[in-house]
Protein backbone atom coordinates (compact mmCIF):
# COMPACT_ATOMS: atom_id res chain seq x y z
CA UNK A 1 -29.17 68.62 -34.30
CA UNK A 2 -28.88 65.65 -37.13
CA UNK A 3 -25.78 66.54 -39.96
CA UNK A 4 -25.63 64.26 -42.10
CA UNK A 5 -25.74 60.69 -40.64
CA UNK A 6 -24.39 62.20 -37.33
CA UNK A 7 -25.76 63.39 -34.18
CA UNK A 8 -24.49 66.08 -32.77
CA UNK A 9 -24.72 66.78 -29.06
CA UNK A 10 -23.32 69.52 -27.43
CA UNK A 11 -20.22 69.98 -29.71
CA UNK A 12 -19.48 66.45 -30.51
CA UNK A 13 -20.53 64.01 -33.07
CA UNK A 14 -21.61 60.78 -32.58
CA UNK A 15 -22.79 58.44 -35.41
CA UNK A 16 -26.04 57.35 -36.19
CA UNK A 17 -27.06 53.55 -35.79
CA UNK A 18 -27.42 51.66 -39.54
CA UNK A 19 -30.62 51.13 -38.34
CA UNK A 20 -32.00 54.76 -39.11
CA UNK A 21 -30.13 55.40 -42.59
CA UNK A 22 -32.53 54.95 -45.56
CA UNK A 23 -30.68 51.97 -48.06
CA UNK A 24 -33.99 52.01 -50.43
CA UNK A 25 -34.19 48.92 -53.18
CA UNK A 26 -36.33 48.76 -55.65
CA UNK A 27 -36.90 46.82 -59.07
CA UNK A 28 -39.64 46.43 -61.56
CA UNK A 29 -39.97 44.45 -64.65
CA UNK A 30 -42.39 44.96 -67.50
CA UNK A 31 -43.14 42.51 -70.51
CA UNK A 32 -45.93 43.23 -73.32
CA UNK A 33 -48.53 40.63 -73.11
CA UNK A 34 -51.60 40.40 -74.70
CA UNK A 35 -51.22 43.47 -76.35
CA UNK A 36 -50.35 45.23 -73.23
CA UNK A 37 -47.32 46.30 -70.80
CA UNK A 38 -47.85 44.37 -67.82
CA UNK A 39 -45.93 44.29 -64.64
CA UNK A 40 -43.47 41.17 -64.04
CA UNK A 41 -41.79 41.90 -61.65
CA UNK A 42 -41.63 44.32 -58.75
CA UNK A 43 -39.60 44.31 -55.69
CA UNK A 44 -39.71 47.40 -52.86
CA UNK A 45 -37.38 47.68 -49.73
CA UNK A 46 -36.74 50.63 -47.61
CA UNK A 47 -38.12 54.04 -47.92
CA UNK A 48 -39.15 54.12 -51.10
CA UNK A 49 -41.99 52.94 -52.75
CA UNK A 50 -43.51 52.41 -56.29
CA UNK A 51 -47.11 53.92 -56.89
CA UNK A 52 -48.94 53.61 -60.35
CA UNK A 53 -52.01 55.69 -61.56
CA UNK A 54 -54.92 54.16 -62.88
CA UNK A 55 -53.63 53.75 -66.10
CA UNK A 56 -57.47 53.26 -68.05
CA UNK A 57 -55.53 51.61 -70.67
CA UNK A 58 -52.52 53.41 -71.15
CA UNK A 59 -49.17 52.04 -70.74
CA UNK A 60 -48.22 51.86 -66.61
CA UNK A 61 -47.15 54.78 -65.44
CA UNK A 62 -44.72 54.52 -62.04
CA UNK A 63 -44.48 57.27 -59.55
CA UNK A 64 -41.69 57.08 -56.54
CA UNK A 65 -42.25 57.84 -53.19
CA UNK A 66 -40.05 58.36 -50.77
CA UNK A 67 -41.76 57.73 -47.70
CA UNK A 68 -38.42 59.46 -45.80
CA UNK A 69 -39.07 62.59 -46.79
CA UNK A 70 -35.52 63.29 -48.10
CA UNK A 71 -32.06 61.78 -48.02
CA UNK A 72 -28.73 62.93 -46.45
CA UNK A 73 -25.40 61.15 -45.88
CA UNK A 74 -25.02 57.36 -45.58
CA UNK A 75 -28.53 56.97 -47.49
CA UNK A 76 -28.71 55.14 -50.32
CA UNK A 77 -31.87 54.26 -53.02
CA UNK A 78 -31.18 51.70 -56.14
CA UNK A 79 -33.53 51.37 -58.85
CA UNK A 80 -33.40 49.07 -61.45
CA UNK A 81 -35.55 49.04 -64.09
CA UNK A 82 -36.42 46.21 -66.84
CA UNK A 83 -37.98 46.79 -69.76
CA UNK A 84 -38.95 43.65 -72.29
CA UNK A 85 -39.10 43.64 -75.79
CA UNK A 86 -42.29 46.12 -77.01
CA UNK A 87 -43.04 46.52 -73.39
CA UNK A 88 -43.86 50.48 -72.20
CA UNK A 89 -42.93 52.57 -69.11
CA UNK A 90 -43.21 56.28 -68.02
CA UNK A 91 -41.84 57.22 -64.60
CA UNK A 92 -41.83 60.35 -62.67
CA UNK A 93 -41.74 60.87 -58.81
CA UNK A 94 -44.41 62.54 -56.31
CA UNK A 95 -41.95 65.37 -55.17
CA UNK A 96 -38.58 66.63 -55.42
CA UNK A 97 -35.81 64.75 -54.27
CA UNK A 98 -33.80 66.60 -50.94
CA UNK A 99 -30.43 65.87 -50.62
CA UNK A 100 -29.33 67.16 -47.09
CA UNK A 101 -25.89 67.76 -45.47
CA UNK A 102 -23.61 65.36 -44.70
CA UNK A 103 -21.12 65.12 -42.21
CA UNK A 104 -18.56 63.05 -44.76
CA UNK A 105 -20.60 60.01 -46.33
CA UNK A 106 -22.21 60.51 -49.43
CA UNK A 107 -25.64 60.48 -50.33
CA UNK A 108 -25.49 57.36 -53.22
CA UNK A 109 -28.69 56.57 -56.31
CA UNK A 110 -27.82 53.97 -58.39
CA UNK A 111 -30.15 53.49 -61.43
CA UNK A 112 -29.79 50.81 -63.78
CA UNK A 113 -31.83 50.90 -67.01
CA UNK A 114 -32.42 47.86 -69.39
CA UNK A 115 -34.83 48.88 -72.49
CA UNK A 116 -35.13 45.82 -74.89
CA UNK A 117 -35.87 45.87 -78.42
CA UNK A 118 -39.34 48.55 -79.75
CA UNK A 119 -39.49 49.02 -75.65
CA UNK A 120 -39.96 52.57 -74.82
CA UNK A 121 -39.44 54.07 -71.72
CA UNK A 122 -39.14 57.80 -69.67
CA UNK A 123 -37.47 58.65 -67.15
CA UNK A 124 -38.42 61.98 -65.76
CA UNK A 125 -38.80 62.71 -61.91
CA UNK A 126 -38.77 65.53 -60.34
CA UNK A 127 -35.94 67.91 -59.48
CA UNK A 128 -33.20 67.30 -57.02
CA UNK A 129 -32.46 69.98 -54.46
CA UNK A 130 -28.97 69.88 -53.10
CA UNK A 131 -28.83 71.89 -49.62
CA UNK A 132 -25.76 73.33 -48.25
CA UNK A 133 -22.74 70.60 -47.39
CA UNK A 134 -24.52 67.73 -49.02
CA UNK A 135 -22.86 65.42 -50.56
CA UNK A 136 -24.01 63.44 -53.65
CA UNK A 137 -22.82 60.27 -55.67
CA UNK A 138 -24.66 59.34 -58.44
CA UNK A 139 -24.83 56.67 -61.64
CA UNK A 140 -26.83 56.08 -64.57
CA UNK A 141 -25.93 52.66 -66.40
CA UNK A 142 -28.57 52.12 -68.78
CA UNK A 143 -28.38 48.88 -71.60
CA UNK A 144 -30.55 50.12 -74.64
CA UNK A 145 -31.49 47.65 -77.55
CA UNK A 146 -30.84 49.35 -80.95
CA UNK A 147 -34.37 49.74 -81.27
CA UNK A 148 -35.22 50.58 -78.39
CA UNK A 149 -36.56 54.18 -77.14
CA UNK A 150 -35.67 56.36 -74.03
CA UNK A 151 -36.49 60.24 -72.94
CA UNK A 152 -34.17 60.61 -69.82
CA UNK A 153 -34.67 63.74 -68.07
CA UNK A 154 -33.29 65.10 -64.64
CA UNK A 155 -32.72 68.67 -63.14
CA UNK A 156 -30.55 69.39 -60.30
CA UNK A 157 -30.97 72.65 -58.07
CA UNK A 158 -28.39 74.09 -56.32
CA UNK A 159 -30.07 75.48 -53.21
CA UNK A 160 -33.63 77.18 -53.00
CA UNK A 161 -32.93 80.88 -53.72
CA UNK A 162 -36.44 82.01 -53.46
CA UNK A 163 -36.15 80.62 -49.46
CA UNK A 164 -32.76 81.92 -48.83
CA UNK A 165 -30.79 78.18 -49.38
CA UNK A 166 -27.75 78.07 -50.78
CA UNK A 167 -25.18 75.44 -52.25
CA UNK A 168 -21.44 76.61 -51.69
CA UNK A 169 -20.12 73.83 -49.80
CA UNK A 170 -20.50 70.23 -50.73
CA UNK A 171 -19.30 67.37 -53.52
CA UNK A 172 -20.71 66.03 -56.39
CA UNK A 173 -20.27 63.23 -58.23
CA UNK A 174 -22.73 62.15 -61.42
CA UNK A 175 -21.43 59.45 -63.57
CA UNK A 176 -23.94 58.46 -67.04
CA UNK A 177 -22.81 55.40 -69.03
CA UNK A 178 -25.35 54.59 -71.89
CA UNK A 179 -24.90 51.38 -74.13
CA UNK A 180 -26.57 50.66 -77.58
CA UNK A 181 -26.51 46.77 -78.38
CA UNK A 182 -23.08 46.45 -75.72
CA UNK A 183 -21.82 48.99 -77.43
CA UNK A 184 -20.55 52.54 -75.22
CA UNK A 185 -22.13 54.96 -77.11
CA UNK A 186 -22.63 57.96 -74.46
CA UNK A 187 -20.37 58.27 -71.39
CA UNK A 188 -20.19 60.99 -68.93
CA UNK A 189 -18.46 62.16 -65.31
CA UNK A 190 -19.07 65.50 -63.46
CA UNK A 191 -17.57 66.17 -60.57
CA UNK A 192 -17.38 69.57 -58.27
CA UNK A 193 -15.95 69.44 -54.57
CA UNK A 194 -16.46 72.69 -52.96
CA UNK A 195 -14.71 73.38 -49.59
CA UNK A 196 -16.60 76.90 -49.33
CA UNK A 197 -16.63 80.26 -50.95
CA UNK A 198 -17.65 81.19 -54.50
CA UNK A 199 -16.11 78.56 -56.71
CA UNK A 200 -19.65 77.82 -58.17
CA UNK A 201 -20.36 80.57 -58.74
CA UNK A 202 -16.86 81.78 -60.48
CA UNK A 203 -17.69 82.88 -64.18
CA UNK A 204 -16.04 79.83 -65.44
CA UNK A 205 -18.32 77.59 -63.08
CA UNK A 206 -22.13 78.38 -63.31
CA UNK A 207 -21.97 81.55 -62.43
CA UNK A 208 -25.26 83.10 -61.40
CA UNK A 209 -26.78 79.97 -62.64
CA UNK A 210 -29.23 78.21 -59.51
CA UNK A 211 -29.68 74.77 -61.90
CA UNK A 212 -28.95 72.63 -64.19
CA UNK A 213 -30.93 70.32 -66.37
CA UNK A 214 -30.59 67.72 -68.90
CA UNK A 215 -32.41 65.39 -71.43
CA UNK A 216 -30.83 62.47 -72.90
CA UNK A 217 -33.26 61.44 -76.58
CA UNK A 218 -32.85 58.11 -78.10
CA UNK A 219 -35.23 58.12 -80.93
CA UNK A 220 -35.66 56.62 -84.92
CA UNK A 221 -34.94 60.46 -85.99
CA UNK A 222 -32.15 61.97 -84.31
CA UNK A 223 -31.52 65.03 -86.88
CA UNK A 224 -34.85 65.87 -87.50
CA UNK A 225 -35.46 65.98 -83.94
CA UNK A 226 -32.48 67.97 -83.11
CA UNK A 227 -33.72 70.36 -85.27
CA UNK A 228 -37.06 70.68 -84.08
CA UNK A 229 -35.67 71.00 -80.30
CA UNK A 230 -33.67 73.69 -81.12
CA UNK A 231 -36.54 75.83 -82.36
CA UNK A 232 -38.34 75.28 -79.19
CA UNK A 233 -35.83 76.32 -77.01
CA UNK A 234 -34.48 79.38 -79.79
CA UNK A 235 -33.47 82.50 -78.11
CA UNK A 236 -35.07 81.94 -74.46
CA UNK A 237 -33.84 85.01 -72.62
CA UNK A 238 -32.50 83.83 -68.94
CA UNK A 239 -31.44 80.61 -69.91
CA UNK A 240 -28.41 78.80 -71.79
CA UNK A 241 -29.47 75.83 -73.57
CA UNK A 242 -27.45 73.83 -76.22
CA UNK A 243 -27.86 70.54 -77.82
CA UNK A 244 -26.31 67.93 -79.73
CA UNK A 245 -26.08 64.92 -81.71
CA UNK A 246 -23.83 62.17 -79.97
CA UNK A 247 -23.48 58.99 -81.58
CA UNK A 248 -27.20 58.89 -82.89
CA UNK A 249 -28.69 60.46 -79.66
CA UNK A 250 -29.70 63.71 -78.69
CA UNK A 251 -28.65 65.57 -76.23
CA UNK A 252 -30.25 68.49 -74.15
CA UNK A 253 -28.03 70.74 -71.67
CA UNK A 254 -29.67 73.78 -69.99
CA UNK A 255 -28.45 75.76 -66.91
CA UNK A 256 -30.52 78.97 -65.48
CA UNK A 257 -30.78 81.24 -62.69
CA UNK A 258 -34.39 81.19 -62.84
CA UNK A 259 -35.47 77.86 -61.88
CA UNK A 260 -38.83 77.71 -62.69
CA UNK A 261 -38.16 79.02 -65.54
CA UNK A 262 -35.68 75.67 -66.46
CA UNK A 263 -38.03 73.35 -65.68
CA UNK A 264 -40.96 74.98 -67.59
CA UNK A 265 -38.80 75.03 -70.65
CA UNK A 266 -37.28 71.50 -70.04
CA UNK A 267 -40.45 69.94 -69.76
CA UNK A 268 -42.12 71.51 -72.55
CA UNK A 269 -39.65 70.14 -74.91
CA UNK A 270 -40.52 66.35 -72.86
CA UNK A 271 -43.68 67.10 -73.79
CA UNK A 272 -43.06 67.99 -77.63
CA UNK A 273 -40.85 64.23 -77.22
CA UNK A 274 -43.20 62.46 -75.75
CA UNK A 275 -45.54 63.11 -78.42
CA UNK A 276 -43.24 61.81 -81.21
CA UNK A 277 -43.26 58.69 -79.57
CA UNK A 278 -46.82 58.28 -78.57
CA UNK A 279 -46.44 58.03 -75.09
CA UNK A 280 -48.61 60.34 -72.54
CA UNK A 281 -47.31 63.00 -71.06
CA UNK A 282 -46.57 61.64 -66.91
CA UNK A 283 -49.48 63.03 -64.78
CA UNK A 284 -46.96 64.11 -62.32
CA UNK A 285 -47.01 66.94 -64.21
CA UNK A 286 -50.15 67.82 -65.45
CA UNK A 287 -50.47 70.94 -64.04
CA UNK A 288 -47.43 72.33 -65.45
């Protein structure tokens, strides 16, 4: 039976060569030339993989793969992520993201973000399922020019309920650090380290809440599109959603113990976003 990045065999562990982890790199980087966002560079080692949609003259669209079919402990993926000046890029994945058990060694994503000035750019893959005694670390450092434009979305799933999957045991870590022209303007740390029982779900903790999501705006109109988000989301029974205006950006925070109901909600107001920039809605998702 595999835990983690351990084998176990009849009662004992014994540890898996470095030969079988996943340590996934990839990096692409985008320019606008001759009117268009084109490719620069692109760079793809390990399990995971970059696949782009026709595009039929939109802006390229990237879709990850991971050819591993999940992750657990000892795994690692880094993706960074280059955007030039005016240059365009929406990406989404093919699935949600497993994060299995671990038998001590974290599960590590590193994702590095660098939008130059008029680029624009999503971020918005599929959920991440956290099964029982996994263990995640991960960071967001993202460079953003001052006119430069970003829809960041992720949602994280605490188990499967509708299987019978549960997260009780198991560590998080999820560090954000955004910069506008060098300058920290959104910083963020959450951490949780259960050993076992019901912390999550205390009253002061989630709860009965099964997920969490977020979307981090950068746009020309923070206010007005504060505003407008809020009367999307207004009075949505089964979920608790706020948002906010942090040093000129906007930010989205929903948790739910429905969590289909999450992501519909989270991705309609992408959607609404999306629009206000004029970029396409990720086909990822078209049939949500």
């Amino acid at each position: 039976m595999m835990s983690g990045n351990a084998l176990h065999s009849e009662g004992e562990a014994v540890r898996l060569p470095a030969a079988v982890r996943v340590a996934a790199r990839l990096r692409l980087g985008l320019a606008h030339l001759d009117g268009q966002s084109r490719l620069t560079e692109r760079h793809e080692a390990g399990a995971f993989r970059f696949r782009f949609p026709r595009a039929h003259g939109r802006p390229p669209e990237a879709v990850l793969v991971n050819v591993a079919g999940g992750l657990a402990g000892g795994d690692s993926v880094s993706i960074d992520l280059r955007l030039g000046p005016s240059s365009t890029l929406a990406l989404s994945s093919a699935t949600a993201e497993r994060i299995y058990r671990s038998d001590g060694s974290p599960t590590q994503l590193s994702n590095r973000l660098e939008i130059g000035p008029d680029a624009r750019m999503l971020w918005l893959p599929q959920e991440t399922i956290l099964f029982e005694d996994a263990a995640l670390e991960r960071n967001f450092d993202i460079d953003l020019a001052a006119t430069g434009r970003l829809v960041l979305g992720e949602m994280l799933y605490f188990g499967r309920v509708a299987s019978g999957e549960t997260f009780t045991r198991g560590a998080i870590r999820d560090r954000w650090r955004l910069r506008r022209e060098g300058r920290l303007a959104f910083a963020e740390d959450l951490r949780l380290d259960l050993a076992g029982g019901t912390a999550l779900r205390d009253p002061v903790a989630l709860g009965d809440q099964v997920a969490i999501g977020t979307l981090l705006l950068a746009l020309a109109d923070p206010q007005d599109l504060l505003e407008a988000i809020r009367a999307i989301v207004a009075d949505e029974p089964g979920l608790e959603i706020g948002t906010t205006l942090i040093d000129g950006l906007v930010l989205l925070r929903a948790a739910g113990k429905d969590a289909a109901l999450l992501r519909r909600r989270l991705l309609q107001v992408a959607r609404f976003v999306l629009g206000r920039i004029g970029m396409a809605y990720p086909r990822a998702f078209t049939n949500e």
